[in-house]
PDB file of N, CA and C in Angstrom:
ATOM      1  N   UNK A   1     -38.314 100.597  -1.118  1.00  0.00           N
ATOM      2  CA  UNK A   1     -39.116 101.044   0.019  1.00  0.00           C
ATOM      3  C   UNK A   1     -39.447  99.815   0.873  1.00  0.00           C
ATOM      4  N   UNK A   2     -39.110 100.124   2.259  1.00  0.00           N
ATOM      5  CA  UNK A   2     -39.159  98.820   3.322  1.00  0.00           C
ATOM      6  C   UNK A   2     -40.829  99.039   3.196  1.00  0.00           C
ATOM      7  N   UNK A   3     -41.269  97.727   3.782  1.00  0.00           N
ATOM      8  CA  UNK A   3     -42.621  97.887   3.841  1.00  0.00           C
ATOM      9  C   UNK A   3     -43.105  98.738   4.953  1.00  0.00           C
ATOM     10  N   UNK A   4     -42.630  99.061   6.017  1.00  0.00           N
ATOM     11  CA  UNK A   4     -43.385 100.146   6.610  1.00  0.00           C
ATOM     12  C   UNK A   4     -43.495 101.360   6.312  1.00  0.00           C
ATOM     13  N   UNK A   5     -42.777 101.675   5.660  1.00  0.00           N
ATOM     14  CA  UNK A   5     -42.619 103.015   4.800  1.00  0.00           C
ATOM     15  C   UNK A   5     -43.914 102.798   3.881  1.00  0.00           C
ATOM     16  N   UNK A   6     -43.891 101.108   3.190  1.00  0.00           N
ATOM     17  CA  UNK A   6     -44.784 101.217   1.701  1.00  0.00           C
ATOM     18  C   UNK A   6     -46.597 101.171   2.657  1.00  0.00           C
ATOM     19  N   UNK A   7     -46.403 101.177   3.970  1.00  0.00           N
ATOM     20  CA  UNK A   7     -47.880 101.642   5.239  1.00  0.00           C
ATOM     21  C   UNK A   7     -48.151 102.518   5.113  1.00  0.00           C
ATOM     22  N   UNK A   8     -47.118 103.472   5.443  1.00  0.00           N
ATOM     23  CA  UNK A   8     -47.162 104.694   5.525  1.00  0.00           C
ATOM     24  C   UNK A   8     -47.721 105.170   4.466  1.00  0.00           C
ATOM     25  N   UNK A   9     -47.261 105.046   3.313  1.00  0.00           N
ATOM     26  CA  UNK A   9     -47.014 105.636   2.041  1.00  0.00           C
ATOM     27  C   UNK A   9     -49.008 105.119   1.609  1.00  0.00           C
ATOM     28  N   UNK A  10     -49.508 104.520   1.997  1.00  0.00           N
ATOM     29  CA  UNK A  10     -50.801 103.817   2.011  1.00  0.00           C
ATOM     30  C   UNK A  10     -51.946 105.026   2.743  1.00  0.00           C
ATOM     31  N   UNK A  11     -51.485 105.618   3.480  1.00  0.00           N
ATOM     32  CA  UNK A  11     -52.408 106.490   4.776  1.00  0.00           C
ATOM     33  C   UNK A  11     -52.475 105.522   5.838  1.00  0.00           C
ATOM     34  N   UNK A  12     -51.636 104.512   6.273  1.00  0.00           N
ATOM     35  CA  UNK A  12     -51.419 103.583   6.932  1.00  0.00           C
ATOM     36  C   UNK A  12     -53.371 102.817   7.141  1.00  0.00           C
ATOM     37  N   UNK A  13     -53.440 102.161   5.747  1.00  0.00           N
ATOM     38  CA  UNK A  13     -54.412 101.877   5.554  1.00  0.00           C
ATOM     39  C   UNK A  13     -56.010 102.303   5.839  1.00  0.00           C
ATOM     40  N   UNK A  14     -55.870 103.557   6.323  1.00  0.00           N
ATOM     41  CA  UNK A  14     -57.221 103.800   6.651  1.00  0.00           C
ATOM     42  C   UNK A  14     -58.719 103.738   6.431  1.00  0.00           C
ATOM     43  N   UNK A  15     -59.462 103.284   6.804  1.00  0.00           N
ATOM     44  CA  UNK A  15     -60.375 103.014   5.630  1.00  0.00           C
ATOM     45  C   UNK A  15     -60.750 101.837   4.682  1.00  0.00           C
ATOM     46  N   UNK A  16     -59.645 101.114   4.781  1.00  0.00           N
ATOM     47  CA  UNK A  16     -59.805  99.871   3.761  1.00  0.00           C
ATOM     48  C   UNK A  16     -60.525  98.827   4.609  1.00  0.00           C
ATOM     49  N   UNK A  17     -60.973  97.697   3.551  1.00  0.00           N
ATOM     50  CA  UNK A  17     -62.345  96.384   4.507  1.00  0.00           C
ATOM     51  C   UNK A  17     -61.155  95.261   4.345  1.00  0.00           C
ATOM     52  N   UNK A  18     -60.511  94.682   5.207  1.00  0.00           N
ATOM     53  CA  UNK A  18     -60.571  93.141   5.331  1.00  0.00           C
ATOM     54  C   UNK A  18     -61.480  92.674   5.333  1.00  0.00           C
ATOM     55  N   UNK A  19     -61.324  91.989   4.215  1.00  0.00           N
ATOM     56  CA  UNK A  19     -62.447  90.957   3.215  1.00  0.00           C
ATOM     57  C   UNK A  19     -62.146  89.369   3.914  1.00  0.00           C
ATOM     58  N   UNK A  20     -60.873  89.340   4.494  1.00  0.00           N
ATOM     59  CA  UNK A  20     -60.376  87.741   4.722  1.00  0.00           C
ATOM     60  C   UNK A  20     -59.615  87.794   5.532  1.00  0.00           C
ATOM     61  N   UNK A  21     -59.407  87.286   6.528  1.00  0.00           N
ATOM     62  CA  UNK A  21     -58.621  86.327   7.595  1.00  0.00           C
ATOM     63  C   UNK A  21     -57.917  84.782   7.872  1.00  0.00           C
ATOM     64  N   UNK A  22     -56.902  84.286   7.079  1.00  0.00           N
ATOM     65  CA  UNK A  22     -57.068  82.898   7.127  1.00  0.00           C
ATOM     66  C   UNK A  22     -55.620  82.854   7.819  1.00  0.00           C
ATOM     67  N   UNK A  23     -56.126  82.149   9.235  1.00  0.00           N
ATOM     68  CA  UNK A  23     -54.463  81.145   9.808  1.00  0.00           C
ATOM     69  C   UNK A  23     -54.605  80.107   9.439  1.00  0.00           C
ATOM     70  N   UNK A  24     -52.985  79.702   9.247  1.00  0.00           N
ATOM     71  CA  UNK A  24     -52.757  78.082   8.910  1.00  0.00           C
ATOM     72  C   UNK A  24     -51.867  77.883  10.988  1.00  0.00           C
ATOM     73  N   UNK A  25     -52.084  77.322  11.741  1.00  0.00           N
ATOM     74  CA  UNK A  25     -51.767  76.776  12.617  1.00  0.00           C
ATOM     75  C   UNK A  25     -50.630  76.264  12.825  1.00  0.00           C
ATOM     76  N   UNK A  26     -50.868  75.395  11.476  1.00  0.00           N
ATOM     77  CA  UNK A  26     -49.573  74.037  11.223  1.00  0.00           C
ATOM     78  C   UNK A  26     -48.304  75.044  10.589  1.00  0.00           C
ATOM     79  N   UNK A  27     -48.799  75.862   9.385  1.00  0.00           N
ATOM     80  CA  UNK A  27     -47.193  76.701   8.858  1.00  0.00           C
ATOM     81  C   UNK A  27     -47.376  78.651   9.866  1.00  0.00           C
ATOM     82  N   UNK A  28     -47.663  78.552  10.579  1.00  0.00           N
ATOM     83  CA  UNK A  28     -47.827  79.808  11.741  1.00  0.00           C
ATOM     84  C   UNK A  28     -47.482  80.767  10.477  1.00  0.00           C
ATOM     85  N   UNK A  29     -48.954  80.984  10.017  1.00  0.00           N
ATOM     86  CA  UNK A  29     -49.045  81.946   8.787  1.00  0.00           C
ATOM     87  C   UNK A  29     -50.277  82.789   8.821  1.00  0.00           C
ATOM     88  N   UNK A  30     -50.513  83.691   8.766  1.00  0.00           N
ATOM     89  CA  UNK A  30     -51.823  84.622   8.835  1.00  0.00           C
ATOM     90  C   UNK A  30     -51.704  85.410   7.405  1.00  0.00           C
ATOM     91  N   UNK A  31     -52.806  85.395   6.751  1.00  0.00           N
ATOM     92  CA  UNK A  31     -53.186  86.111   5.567  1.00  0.00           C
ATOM     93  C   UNK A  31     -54.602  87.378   5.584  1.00  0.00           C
ATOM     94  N   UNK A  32     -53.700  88.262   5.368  1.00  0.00           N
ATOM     95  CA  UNK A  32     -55.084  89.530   5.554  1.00  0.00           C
ATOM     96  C   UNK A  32     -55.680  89.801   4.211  1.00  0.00           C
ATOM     97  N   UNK A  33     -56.668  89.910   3.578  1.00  0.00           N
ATOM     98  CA  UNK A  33     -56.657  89.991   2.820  1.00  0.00           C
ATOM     99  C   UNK A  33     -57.650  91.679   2.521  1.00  0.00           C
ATOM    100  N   UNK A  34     -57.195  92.401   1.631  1.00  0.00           N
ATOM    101  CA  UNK A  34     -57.956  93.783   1.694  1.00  0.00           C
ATOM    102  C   UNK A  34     -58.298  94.402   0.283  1.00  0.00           C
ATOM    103  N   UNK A  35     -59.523  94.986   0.685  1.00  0.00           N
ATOM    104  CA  UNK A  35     -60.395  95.179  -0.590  1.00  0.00           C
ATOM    105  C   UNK A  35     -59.868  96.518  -1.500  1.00  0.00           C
ATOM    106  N   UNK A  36     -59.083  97.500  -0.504  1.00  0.00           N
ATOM    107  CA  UNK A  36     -58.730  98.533  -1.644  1.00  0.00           C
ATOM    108  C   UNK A  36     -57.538  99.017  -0.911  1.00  0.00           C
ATOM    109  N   UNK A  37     -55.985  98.815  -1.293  1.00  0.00           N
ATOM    110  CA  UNK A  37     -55.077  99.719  -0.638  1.00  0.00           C
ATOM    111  C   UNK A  37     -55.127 100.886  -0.351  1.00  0.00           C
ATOM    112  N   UNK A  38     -55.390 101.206  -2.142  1.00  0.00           N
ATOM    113  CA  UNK A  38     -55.729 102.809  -1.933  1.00  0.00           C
ATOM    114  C   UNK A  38     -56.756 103.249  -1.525  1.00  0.00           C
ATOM    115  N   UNK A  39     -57.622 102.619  -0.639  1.00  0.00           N
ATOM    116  CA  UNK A  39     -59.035 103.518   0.115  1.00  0.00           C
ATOM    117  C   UNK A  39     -58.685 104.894   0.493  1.00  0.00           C
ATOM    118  N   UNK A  40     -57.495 104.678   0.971  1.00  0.00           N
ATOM    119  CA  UNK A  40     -57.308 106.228   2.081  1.00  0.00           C
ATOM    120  C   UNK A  40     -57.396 107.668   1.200  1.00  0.00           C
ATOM    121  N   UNK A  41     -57.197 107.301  -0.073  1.00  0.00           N
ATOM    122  CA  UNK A  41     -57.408 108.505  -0.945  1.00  0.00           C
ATOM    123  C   UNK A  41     -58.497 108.532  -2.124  1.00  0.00           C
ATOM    124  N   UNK A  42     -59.093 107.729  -1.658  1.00  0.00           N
ATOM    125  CA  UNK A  42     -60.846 107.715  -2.755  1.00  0.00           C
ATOM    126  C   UNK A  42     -61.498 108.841  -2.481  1.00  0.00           C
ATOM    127  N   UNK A  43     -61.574 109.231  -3.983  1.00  0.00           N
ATOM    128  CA  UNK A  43     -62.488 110.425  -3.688  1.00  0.00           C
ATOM    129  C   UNK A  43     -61.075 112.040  -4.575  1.00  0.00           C
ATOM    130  N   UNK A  44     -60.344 112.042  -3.869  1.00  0.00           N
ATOM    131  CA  UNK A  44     -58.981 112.472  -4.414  1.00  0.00           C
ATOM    132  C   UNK A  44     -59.169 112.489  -5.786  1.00  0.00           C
ATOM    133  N   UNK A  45     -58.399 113.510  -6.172  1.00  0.00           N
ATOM    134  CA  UNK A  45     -57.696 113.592  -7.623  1.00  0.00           C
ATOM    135  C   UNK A  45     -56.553 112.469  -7.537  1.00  0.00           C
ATOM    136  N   UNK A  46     -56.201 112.319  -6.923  1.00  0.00           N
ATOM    137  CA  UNK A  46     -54.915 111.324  -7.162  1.00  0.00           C
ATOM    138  C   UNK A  46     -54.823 110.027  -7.042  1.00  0.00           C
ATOM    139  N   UNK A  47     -56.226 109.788  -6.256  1.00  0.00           N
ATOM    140  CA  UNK A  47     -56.917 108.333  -6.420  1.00  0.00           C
ATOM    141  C   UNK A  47     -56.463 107.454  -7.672  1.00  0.00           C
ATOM    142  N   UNK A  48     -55.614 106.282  -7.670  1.00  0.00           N
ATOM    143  CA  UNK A  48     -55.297 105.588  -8.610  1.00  0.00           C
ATOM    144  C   UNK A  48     -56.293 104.317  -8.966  1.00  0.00           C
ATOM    145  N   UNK A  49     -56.972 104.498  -7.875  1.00  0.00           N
ATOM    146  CA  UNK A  49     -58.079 103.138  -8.732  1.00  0.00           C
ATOM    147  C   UNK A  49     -58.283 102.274  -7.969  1.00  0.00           C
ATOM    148  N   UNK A  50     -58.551 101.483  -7.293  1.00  0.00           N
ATOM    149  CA  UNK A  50     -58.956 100.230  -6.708  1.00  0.00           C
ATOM    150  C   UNK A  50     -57.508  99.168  -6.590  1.00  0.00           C
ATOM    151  N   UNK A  51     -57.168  98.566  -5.904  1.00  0.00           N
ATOM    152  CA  UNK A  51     -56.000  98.003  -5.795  1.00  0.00           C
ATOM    153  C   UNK A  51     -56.011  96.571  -5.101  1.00  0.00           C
ATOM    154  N   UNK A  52     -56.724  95.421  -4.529  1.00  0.00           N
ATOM    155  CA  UNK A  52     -56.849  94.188  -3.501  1.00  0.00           C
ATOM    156  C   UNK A  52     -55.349  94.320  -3.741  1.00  0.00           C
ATOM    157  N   UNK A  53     -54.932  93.823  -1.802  1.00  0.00           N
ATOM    158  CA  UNK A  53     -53.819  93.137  -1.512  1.00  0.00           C
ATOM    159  C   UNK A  53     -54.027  92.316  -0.604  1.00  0.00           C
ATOM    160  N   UNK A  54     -52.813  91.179  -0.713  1.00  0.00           N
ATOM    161  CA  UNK A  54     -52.879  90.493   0.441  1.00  0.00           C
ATOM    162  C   UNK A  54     -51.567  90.149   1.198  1.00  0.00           C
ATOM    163  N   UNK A  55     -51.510  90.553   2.384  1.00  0.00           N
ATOM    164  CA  UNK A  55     -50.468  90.663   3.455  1.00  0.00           C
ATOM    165  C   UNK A  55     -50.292  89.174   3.954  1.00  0.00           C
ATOM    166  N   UNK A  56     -49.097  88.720   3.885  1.00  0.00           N
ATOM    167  CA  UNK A  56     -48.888  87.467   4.444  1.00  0.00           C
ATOM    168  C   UNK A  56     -47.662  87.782   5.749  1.00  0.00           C
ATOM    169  N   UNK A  57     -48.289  86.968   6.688  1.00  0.00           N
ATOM    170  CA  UNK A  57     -47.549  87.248   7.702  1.00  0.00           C
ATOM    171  C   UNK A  57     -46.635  85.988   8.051  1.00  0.00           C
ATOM    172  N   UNK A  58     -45.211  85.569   8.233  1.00  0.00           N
ATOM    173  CA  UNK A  58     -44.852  84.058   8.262  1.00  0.00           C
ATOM    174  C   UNK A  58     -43.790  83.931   9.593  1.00  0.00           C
ATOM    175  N   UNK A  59     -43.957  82.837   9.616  1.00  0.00           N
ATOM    176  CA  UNK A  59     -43.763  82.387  11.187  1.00  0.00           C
ATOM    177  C   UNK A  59     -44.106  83.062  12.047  1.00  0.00           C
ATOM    178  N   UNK A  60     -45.697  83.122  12.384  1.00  0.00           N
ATOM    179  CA  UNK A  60     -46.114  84.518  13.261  1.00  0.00           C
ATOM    180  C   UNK A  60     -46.045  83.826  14.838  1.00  0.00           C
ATOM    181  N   UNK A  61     -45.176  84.488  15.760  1.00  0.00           N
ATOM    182  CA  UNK A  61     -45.293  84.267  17.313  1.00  0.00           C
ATOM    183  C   UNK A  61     -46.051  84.732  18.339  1.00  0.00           C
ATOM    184  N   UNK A  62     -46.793  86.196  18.198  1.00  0.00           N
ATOM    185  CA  UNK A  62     -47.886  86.637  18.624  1.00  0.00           C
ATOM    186  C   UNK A  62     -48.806  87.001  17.309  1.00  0.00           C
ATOM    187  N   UNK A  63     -50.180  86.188  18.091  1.00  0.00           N
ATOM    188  CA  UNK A  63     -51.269  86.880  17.905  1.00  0.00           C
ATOM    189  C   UNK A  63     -52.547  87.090  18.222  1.00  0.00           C
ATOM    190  N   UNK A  64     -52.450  88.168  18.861  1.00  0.00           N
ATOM    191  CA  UNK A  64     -53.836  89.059  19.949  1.00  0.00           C
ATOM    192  C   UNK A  64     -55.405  89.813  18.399  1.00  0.00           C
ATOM    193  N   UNK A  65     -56.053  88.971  19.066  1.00  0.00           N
ATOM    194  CA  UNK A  65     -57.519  89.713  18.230  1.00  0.00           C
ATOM    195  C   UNK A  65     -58.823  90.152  19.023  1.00  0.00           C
ATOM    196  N   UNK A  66     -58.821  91.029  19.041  1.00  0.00           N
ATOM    197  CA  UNK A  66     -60.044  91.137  19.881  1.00  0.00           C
ATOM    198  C   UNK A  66     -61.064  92.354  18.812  1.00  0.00           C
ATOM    199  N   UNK A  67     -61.934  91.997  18.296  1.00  0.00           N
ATOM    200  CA  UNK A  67     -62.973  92.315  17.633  1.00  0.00           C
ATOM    201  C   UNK A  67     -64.407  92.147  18.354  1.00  0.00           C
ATOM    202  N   UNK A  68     -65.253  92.531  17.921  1.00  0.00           N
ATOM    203  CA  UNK A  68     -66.858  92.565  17.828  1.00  0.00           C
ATOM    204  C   UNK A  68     -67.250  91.758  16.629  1.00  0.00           C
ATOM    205  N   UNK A  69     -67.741  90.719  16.446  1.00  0.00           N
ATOM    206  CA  UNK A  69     -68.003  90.048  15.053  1.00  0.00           C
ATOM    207  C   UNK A  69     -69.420  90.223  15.290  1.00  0.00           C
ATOM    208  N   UNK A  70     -70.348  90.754  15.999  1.00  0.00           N
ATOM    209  CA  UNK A  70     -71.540  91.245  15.575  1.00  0.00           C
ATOM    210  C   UNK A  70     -71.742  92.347  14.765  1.00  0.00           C
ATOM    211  N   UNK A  71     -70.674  93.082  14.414  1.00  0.00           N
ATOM    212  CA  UNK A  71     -70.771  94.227  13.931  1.00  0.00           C
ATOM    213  C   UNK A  71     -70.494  93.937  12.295  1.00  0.00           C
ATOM    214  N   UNK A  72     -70.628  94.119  11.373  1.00  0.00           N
ATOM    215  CA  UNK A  72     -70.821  93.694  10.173  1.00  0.00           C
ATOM    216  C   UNK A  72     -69.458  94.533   9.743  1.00  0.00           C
ATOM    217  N   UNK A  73     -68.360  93.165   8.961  1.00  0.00           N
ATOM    218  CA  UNK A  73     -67.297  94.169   8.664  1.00  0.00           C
ATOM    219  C   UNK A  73     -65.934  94.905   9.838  1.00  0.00           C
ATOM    220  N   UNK A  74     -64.969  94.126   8.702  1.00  0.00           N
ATOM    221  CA  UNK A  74     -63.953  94.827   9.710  1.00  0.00           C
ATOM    222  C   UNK A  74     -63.282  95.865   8.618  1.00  0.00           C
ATOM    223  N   UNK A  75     -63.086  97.109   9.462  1.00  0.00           N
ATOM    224  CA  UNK A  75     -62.498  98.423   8.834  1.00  0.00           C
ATOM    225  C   UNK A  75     -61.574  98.452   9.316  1.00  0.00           C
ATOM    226  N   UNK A  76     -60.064  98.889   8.716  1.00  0.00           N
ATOM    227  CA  UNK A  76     -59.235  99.554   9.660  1.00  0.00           C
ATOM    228  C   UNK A  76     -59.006 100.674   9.710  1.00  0.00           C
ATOM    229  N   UNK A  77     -58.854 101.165  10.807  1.00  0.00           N
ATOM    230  CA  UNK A  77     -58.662 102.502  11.190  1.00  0.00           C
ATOM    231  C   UNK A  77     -57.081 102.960  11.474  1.00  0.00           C
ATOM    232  N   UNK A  78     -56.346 101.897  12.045  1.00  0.00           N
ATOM    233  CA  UNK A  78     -55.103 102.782  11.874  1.00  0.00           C
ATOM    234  C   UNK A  78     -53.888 101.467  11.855  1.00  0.00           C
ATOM    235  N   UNK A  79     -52.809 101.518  10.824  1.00  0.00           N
ATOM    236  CA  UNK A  79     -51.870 100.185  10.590  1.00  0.00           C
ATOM    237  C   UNK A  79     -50.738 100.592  10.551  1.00  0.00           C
ATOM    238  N   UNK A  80     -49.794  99.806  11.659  1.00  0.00           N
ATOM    239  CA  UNK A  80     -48.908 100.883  11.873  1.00  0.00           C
ATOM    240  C   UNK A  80     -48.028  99.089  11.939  1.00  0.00           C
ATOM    241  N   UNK A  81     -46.358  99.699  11.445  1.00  0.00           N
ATOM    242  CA  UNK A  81     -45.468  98.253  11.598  1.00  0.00           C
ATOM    243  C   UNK A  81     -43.917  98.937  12.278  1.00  0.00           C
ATOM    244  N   UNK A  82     -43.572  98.244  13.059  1.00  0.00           N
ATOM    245  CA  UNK A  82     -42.240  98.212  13.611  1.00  0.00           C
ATOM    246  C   UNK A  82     -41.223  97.350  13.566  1.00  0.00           C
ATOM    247  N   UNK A  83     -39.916  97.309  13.778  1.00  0.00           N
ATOM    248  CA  UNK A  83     -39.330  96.135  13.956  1.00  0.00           C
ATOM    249  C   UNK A  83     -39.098  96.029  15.893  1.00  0.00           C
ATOM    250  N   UNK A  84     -39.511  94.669  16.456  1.00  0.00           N
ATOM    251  CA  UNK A  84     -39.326  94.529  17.342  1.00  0.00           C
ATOM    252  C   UNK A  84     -38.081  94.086  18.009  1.00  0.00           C
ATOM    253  N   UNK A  85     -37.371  93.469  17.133  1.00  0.00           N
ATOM    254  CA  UNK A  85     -35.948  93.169  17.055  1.00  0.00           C
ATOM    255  C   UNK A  85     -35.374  92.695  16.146  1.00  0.00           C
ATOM    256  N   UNK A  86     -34.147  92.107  15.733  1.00  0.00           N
ATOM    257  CA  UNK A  86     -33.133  91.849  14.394  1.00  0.00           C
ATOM    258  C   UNK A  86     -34.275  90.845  14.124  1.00  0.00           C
ATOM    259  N   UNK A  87     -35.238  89.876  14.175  1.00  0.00           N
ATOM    260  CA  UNK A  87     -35.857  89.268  13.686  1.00  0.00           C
ATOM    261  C   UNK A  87     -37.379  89.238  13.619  1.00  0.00           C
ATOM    262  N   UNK A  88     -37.960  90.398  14.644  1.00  0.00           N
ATOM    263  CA  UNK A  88     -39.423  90.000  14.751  1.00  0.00           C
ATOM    264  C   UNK A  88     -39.600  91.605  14.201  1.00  0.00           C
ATOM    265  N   UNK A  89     -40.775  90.926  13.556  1.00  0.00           N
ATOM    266  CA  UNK A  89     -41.559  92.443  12.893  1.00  0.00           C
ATOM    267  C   UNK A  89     -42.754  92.233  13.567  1.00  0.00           C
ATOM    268  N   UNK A  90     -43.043  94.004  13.938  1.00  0.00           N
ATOM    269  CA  UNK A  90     -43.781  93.968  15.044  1.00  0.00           C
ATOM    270  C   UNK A  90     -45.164  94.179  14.201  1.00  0.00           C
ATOM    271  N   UNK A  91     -46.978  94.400  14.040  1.00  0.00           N
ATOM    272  CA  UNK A  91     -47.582  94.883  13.331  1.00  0.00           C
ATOM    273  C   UNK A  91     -48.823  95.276  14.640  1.00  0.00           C
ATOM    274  N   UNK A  92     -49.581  96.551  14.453  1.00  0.00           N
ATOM    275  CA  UNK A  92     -50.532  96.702  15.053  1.00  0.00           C
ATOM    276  C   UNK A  92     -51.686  97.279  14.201  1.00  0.00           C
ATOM    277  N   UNK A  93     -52.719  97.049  13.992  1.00  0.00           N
ATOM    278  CA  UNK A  93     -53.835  96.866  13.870  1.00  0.00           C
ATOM    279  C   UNK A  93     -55.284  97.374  14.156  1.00  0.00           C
ATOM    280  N   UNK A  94     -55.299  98.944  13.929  1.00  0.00           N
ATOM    281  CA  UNK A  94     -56.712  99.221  14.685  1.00  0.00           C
ATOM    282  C   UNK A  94     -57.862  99.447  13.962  1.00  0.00           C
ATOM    283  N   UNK A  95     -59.396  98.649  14.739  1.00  0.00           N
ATOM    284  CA  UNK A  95     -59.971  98.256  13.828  1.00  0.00           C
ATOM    285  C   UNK A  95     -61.150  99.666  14.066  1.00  0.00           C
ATOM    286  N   UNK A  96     -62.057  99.662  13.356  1.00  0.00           N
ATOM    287  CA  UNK A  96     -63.118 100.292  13.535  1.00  0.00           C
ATOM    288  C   UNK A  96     -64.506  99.393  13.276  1.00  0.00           C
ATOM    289  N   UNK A  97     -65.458  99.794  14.218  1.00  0.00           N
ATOM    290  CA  UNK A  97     -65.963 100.791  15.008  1.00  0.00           C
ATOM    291  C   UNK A  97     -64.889 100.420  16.220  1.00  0.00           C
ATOM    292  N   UNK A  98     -64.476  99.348  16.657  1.00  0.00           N
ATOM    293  CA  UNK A  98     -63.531  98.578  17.760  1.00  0.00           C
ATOM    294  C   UNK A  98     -62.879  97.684  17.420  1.00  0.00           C
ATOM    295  N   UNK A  99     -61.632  97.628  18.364  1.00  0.00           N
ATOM    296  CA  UNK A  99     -61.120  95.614  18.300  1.00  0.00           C
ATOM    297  C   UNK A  99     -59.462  96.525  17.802  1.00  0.00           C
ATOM    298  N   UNK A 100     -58.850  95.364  17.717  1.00  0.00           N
ATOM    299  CA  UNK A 100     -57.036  95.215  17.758  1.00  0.00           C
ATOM    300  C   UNK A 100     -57.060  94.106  17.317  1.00  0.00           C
ATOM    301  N   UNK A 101     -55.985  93.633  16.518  1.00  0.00           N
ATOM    302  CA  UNK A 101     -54.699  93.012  15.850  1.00  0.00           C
ATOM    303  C   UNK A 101     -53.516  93.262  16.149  1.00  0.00           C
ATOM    304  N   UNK A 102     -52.400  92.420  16.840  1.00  0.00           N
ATOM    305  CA  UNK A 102     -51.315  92.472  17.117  1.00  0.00           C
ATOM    306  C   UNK A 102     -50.883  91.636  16.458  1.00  0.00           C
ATOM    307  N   UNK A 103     -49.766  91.448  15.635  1.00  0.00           N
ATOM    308  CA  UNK A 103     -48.942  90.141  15.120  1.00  0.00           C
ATOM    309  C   UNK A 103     -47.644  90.343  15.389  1.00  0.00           C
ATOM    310  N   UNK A 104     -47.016  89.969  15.617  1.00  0.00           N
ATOM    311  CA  UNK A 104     -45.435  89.556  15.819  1.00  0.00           C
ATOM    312  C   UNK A 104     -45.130  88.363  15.134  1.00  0.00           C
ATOM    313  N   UNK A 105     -44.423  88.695  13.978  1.00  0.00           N
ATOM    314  CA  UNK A 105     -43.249  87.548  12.855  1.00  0.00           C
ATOM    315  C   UNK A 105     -42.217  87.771  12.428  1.00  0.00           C
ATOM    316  N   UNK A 106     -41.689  86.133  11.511  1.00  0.00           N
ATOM    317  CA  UNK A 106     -40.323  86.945  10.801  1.00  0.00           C
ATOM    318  C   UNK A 106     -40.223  87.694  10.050  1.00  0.00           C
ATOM    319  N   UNK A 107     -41.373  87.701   9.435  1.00  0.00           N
ATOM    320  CA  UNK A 107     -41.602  88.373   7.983  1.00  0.00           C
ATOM    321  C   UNK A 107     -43.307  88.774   7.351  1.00  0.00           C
ATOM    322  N   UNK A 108     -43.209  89.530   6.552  1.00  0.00           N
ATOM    323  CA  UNK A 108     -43.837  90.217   6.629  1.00  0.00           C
ATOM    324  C   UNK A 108     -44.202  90.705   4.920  1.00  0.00           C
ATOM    325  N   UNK A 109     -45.301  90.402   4.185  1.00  0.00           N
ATOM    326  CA  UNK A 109     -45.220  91.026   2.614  1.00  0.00           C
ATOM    327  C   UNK A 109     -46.422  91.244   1.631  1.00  0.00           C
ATOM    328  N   UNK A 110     -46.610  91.724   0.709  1.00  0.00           N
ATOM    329  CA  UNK A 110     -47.694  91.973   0.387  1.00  0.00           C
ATOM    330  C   UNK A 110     -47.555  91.584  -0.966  1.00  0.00           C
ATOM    331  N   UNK A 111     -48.312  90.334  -0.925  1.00  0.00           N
ATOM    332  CA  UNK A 111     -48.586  89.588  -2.538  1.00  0.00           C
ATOM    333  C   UNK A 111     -49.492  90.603  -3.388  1.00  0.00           C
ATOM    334  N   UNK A 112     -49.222  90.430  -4.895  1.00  0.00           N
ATOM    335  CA  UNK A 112     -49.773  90.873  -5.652  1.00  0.00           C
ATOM    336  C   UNK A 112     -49.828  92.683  -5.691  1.00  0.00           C
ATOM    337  N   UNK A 113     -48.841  93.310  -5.035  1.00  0.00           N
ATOM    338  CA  UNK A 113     -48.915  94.511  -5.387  1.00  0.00           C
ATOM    339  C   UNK A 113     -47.667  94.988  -6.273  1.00  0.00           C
TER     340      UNK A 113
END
């Protein structure tokens, strides 16, 4: 399963808290880090349990953030990935209560799942 499928296959994260944000500048790397994959189905019978992942994004060429950091907590509300061409993977990002994430890289993966 390509990873946008393994989004999909997520409830394209709905619901889950980025706990962490870290760019490295120098290796154009962004790390998301999130408190429950499976949020989108808590509560469910089919709920498997609590899950942290962390999305590494590498050689990233765009990236647009526009948040509210007065607001306690970033949620996402809707995570959706494309390919933008034979090399850039596209990712968008919607946050709740507000705000966007755009990334554009080569690659794209999720440690520890």
């Amino acid at each position: 399963m390509n990873i946008e499928d393994r989004i999909k296959s997520l409830g394209s994260l709905h619901d889950t808290i980025i706990t962490s944000i870290i760019w490295s500048a120098e290796k154009r790397r962004l790390i998301i880090e999130i408190n429950d994959l499976n949020t989108n189905t808590d509560g469910l019978p089919e709920y498997p349990g609590p899950m942290r992942g962390t999305f590494v994004f590498s050689e990233v060429t765009v990236l647009e953030l526009t948040v509210d950091l007065a607001v306690d907590g970033l949620m996402v509300y809707d995570w959706t990935m494309s390919r933008k061409g034979p090399d850039t993977q596209s990712t968008s990002i919607s946050l709740s209560p507000g705000g966007q994430m755009i990334i554009d890289c080569l690659s794209v993966e999720i440690a520890g799942y």
